[in-house]
PDB file of N, CA and C in Angstrom:
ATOM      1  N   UNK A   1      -0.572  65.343 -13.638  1.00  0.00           N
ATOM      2  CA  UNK A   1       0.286  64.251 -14.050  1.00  0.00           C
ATOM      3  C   UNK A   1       1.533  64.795 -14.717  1.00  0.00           C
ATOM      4  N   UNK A   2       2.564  63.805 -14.323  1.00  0.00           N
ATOM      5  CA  UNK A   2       4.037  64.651 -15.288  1.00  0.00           C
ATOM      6  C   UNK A   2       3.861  63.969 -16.457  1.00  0.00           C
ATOM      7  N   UNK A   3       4.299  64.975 -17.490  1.00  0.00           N
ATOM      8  CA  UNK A   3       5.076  64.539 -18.983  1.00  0.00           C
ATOM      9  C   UNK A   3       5.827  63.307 -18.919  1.00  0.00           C
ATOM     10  N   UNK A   4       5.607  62.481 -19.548  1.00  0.00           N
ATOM     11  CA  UNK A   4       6.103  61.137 -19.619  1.00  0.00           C
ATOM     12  C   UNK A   4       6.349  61.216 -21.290  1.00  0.00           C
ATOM     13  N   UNK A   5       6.167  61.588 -21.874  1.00  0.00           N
ATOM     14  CA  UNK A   5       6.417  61.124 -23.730  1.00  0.00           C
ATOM     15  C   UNK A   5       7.952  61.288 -24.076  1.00  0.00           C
ATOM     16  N   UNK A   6       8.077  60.047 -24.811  1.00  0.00           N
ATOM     17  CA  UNK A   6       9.593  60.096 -24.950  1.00  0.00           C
ATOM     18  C   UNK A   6      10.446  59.973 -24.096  1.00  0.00           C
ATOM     19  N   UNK A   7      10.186  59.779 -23.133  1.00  0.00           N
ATOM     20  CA  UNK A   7      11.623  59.744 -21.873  1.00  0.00           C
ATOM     21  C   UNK A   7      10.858  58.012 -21.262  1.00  0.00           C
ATOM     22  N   UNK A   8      12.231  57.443 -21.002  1.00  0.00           N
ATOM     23  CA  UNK A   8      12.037  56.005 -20.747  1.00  0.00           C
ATOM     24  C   UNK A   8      11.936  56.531 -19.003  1.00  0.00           C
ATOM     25  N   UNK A   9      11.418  55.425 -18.216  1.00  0.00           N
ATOM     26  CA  UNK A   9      11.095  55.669 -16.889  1.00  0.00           C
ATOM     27  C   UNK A   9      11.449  53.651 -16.790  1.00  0.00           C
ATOM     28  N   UNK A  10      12.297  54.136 -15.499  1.00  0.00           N
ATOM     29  CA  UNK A  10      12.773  53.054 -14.960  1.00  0.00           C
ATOM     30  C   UNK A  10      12.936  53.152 -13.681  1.00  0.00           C
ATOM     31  N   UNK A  11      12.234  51.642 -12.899  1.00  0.00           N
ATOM     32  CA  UNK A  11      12.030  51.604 -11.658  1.00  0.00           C
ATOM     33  C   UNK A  11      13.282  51.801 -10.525  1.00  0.00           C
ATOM     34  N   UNK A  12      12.333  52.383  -9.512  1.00  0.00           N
ATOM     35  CA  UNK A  12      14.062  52.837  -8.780  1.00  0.00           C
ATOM     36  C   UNK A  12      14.282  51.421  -8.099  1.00  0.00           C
ATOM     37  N   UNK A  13      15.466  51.291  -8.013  1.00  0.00           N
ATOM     38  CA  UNK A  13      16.050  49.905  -7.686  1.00  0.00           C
ATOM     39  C   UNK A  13      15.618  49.213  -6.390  1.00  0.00           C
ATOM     40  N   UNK A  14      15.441  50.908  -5.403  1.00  0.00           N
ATOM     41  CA  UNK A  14      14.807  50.446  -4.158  1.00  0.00           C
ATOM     42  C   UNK A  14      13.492  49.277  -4.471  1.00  0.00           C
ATOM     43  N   UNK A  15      12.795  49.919  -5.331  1.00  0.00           N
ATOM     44  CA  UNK A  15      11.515  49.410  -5.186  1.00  0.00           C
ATOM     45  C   UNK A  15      11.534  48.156  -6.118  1.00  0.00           C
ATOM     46  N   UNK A  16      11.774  47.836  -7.331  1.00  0.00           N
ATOM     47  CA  UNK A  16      12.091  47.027  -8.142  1.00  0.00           C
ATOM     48  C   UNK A  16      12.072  45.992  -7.473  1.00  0.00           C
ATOM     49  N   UNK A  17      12.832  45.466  -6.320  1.00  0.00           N
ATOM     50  CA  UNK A  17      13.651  43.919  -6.224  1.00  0.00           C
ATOM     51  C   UNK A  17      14.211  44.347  -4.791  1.00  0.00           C
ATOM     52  N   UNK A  18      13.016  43.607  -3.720  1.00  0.00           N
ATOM     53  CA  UNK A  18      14.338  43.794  -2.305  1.00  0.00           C
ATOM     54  C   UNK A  18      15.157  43.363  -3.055  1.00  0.00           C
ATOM     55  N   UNK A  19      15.889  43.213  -1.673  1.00  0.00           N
ATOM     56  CA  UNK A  19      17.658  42.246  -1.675  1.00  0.00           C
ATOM     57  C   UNK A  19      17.060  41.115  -1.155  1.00  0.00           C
ATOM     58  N   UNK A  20      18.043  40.106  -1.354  1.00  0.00           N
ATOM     59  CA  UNK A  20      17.925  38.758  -1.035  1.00  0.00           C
ATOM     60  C   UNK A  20      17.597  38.572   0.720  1.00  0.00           C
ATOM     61  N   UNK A  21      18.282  39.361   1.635  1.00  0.00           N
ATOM     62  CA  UNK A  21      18.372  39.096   2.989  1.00  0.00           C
ATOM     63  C   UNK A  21      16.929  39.210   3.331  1.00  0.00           C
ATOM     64  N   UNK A  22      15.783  40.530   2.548  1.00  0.00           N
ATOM     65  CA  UNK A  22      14.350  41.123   2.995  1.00  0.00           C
ATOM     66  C   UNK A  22      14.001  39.751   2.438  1.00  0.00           C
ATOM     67  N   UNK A  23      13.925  39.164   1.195  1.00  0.00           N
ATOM     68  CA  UNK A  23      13.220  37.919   0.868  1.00  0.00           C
ATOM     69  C   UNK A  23      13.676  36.574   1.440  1.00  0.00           C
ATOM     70  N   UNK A  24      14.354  36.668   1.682  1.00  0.00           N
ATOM     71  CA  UNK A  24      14.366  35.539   2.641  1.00  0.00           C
ATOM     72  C   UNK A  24      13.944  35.811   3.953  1.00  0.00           C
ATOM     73  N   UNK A  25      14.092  36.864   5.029  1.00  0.00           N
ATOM     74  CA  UNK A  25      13.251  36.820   6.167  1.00  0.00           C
ATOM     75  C   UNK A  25      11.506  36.864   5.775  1.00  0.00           C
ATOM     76  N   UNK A  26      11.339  37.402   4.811  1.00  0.00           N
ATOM     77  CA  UNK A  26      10.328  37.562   4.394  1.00  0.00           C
ATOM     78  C   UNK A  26       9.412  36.114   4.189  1.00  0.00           C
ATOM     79  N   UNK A  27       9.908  35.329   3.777  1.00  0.00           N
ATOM     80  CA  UNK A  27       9.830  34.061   3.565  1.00  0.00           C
ATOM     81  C   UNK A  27       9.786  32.981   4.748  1.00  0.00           C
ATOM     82  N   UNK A  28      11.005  33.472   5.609  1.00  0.00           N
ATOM     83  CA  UNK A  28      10.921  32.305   6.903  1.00  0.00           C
ATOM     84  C   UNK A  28       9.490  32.937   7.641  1.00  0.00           C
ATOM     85  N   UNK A  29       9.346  34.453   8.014  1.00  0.00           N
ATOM     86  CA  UNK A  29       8.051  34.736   8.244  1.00  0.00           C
ATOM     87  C   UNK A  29       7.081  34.199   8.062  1.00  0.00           C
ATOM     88  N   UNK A  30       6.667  34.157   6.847  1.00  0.00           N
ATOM     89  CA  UNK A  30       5.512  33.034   6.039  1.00  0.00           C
ATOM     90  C   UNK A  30       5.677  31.823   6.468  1.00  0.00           C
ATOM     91  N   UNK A  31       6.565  31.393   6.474  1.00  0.00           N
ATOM     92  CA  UNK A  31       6.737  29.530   7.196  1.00  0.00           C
ATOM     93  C   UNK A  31       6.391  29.862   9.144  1.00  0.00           C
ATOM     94  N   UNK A  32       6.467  31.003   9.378  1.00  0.00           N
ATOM     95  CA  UNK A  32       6.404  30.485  10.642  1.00  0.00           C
ATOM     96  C   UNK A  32       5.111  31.194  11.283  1.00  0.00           C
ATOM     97  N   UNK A  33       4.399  31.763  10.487  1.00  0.00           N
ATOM     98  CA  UNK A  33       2.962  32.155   9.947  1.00  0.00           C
ATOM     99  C   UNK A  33       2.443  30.858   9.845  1.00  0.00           C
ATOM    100  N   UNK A  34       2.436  30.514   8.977  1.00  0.00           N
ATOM    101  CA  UNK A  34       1.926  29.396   8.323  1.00  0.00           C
ATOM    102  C   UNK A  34       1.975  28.031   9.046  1.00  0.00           C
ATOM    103  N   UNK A  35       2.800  27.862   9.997  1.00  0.00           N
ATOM    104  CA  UNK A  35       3.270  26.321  11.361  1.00  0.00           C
ATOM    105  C   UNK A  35       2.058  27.109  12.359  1.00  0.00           C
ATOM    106  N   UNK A  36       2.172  28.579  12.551  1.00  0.00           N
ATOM    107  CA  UNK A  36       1.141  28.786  14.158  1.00  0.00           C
ATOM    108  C   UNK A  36       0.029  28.852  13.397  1.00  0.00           C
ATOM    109  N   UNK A  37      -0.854  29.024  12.075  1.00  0.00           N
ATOM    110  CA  UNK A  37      -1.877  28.638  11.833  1.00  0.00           C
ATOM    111  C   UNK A  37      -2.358  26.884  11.614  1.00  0.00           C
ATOM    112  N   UNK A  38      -1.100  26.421  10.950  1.00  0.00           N
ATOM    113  CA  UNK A  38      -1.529  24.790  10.989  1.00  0.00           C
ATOM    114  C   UNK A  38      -1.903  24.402  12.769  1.00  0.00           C
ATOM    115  N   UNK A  39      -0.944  24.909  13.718  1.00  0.00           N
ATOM    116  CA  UNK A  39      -1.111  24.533  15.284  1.00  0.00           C
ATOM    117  C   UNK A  39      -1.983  24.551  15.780  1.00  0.00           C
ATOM    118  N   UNK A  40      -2.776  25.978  15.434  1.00  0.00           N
ATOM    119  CA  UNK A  40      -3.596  26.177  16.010  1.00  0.00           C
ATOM    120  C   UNK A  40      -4.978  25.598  15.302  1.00  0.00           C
ATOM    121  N   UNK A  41      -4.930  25.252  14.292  1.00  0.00           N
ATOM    122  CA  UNK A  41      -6.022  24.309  13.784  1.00  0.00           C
ATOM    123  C   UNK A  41      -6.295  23.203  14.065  1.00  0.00           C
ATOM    124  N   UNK A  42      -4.816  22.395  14.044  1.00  0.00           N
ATOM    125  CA  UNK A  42      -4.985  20.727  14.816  1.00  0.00           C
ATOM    126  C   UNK A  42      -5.789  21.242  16.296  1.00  0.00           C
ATOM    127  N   UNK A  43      -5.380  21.872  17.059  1.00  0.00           N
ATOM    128  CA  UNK A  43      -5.953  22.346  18.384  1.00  0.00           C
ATOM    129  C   UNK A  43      -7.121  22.414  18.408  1.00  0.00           C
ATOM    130  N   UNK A  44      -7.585  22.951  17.870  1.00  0.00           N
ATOM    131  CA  UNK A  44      -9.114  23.277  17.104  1.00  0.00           C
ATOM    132  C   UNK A  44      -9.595  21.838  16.866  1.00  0.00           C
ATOM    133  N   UNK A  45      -9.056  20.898  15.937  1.00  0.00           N
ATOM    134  CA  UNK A  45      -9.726  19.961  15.477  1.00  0.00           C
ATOM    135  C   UNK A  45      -9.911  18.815  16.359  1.00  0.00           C
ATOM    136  N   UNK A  46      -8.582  18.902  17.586  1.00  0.00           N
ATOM    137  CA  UNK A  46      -8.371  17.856  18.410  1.00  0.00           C
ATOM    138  C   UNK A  46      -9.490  18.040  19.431  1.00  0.00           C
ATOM    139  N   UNK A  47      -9.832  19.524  19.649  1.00  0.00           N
ATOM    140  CA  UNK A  47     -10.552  19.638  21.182  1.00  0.00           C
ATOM    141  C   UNK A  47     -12.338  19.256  20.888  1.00  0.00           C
ATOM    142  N   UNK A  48     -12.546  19.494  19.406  1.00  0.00           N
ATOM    143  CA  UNK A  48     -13.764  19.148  18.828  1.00  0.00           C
ATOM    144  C   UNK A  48     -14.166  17.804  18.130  1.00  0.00           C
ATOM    145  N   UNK A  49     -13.052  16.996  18.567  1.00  0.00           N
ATOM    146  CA  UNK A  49     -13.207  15.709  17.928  1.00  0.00           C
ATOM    147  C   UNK A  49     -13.152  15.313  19.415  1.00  0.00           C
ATOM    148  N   UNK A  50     -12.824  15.715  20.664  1.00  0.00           N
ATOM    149  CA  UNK A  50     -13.073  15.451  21.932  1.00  0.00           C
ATOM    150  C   UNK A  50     -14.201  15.439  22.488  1.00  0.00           C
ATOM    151  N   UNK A  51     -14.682  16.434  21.659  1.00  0.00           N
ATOM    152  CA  UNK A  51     -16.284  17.210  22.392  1.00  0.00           C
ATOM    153  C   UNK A  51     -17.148  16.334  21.464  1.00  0.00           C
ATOM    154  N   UNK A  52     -16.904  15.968  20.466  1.00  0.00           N
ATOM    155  CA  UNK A  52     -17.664  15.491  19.312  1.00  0.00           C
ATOM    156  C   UNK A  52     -17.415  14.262  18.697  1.00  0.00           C
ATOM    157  N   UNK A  53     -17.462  13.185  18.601  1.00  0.00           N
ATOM    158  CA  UNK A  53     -16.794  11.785  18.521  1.00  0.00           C
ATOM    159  C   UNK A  53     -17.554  11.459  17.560  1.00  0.00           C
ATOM    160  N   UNK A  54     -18.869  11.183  17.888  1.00  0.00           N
ATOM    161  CA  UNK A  54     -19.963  11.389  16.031  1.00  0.00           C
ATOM    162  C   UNK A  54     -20.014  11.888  15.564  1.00  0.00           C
ATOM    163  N   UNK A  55     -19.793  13.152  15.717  1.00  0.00           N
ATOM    164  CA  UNK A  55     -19.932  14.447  14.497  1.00  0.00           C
ATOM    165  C   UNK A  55     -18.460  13.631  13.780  1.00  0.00           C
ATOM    166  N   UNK A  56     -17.396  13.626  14.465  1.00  0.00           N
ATOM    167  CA  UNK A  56     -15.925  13.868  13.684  1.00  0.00           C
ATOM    168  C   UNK A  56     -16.011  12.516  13.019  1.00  0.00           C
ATOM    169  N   UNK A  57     -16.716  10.794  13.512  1.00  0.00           N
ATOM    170  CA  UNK A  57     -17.192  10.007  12.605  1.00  0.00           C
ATOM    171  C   UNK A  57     -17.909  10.646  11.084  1.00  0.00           C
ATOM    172  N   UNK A  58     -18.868  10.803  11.517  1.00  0.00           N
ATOM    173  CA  UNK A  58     -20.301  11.624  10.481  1.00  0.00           C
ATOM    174  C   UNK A  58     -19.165  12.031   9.125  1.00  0.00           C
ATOM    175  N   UNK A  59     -18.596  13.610  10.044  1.00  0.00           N
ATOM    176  CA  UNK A  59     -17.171  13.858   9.236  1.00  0.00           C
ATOM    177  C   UNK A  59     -16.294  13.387   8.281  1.00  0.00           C
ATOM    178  N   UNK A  60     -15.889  12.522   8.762  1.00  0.00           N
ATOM    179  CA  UNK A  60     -14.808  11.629   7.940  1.00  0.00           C
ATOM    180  C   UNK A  60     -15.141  10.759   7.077  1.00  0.00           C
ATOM    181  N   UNK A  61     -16.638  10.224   7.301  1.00  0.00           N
ATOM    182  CA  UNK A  61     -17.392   9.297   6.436  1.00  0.00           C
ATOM    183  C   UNK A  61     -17.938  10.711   4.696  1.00  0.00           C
ATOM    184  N   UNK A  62     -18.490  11.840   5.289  1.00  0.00           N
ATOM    185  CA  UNK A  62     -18.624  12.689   4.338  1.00  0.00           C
ATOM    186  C   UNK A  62     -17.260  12.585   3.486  1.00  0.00           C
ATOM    187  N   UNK A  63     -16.623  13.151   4.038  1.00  0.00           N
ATOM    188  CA  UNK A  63     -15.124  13.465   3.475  1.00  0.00           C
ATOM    189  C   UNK A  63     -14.591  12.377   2.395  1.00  0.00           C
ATOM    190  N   UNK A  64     -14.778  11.036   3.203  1.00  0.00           N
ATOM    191  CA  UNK A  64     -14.317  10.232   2.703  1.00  0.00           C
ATOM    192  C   UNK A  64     -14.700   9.986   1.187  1.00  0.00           C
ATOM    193  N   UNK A  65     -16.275  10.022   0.748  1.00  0.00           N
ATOM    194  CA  UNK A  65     -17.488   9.939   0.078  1.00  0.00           C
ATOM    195  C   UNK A  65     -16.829  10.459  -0.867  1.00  0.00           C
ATOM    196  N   UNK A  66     -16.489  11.827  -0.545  1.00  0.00           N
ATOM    197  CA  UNK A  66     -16.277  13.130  -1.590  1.00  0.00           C
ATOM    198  C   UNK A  66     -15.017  13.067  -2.040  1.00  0.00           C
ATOM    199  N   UNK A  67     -13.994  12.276  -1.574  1.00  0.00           N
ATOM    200  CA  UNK A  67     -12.830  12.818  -2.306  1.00  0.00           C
ATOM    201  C   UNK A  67     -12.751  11.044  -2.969  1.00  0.00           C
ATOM    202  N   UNK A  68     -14.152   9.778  -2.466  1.00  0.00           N
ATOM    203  CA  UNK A  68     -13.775   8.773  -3.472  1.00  0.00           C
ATOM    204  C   UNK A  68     -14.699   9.296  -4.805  1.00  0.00           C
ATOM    205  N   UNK A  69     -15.487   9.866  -4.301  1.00  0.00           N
ATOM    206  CA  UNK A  69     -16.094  10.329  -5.934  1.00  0.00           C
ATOM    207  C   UNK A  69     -15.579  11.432  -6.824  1.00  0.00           C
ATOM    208  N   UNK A  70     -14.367  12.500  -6.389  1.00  0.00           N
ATOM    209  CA  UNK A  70     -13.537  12.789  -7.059  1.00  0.00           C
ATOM    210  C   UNK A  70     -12.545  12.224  -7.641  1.00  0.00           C
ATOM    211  N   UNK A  71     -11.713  11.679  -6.837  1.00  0.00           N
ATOM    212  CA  UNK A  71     -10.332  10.808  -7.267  1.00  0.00           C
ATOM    213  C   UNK A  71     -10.823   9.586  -7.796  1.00  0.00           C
ATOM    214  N   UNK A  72     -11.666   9.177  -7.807  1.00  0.00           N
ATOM    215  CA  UNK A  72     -11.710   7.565  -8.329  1.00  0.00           C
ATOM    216  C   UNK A  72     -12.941   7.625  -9.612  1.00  0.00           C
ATOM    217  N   UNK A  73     -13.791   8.480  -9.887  1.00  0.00           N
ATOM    218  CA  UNK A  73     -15.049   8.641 -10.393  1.00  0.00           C
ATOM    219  C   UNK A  73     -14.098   8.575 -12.271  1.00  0.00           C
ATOM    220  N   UNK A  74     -15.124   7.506 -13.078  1.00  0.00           N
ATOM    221  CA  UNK A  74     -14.905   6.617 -14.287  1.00  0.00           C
ATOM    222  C   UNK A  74     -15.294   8.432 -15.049  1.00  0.00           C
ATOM    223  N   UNK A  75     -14.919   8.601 -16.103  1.00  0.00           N
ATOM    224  CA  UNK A  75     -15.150   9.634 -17.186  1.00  0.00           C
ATOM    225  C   UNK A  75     -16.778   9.114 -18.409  1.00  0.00           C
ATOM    226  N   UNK A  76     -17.503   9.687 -18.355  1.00  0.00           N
ATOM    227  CA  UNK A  76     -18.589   9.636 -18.665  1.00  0.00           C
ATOM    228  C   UNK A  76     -18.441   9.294 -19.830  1.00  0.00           C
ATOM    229  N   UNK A  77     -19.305   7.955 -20.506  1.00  0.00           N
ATOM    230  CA  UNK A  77     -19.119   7.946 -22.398  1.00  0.00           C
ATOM    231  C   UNK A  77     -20.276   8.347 -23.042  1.00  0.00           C
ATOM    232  N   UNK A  78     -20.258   9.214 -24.092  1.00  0.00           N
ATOM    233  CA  UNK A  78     -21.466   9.148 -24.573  1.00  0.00           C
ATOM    234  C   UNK A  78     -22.159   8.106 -24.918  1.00  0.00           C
ATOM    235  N   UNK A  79     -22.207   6.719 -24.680  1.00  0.00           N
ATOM    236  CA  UNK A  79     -22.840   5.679 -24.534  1.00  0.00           C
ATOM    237  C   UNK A  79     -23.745   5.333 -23.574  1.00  0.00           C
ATOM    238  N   UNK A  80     -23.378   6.391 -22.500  1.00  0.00           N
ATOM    239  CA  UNK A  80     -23.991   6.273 -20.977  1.00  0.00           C
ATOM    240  C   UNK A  80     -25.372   6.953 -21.147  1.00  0.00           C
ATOM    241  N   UNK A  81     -25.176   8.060 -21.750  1.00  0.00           N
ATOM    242  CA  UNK A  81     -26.246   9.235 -21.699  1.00  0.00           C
ATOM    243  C   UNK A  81     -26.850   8.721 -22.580  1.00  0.00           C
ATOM    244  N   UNK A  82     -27.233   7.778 -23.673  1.00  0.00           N
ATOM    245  CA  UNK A  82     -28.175   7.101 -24.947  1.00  0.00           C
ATOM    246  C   UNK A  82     -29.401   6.184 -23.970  1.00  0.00           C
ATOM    247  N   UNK A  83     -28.561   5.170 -23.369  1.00  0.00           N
ATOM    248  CA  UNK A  83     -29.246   4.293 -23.210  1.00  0.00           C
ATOM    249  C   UNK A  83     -29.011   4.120 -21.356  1.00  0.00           C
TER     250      UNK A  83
END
């Protein structure tokens, strides 16, 4: 390991902080990452809700269940748990 005591060490600029032009392609990348995975999922969901018409019912009735007993579910009083 090198001697480091007393001497300040500062990142080389390369590495620190692309430039704006790398973060932004960097970024539209991710968005266009991110559109061919949403695509290819609807695809996925469309060809199995084709093949599957009760299951994707069954599905949606679960789903439904679970996000009314999250989003809508009353906060417990300690009055509940007594009696």
């Amino acid at each position: 390991m090198a001697e480091t005591r007393s001497k300040t060490q500062l990142p080389m600029s390369e590495i620190s902080a692309p430039s704006a032009e790398e973060a932004a392609r960097a970024f539209q990348r991710g968005i266009e990452l991110g559109r061919d995975y949403a695509e290819t999922a609807l695809r996925r969901v469309a060809a199995w809700a084709e093949e599957n018409p009760g299951q994707l019912l069954l599905a949606g009735v679960a789903v439904g269940f679970l996000l009314g007993k999250l989003l809508f579910s009353r906060p417990r009083s300690p009055a509940d748990d007594l009696g």
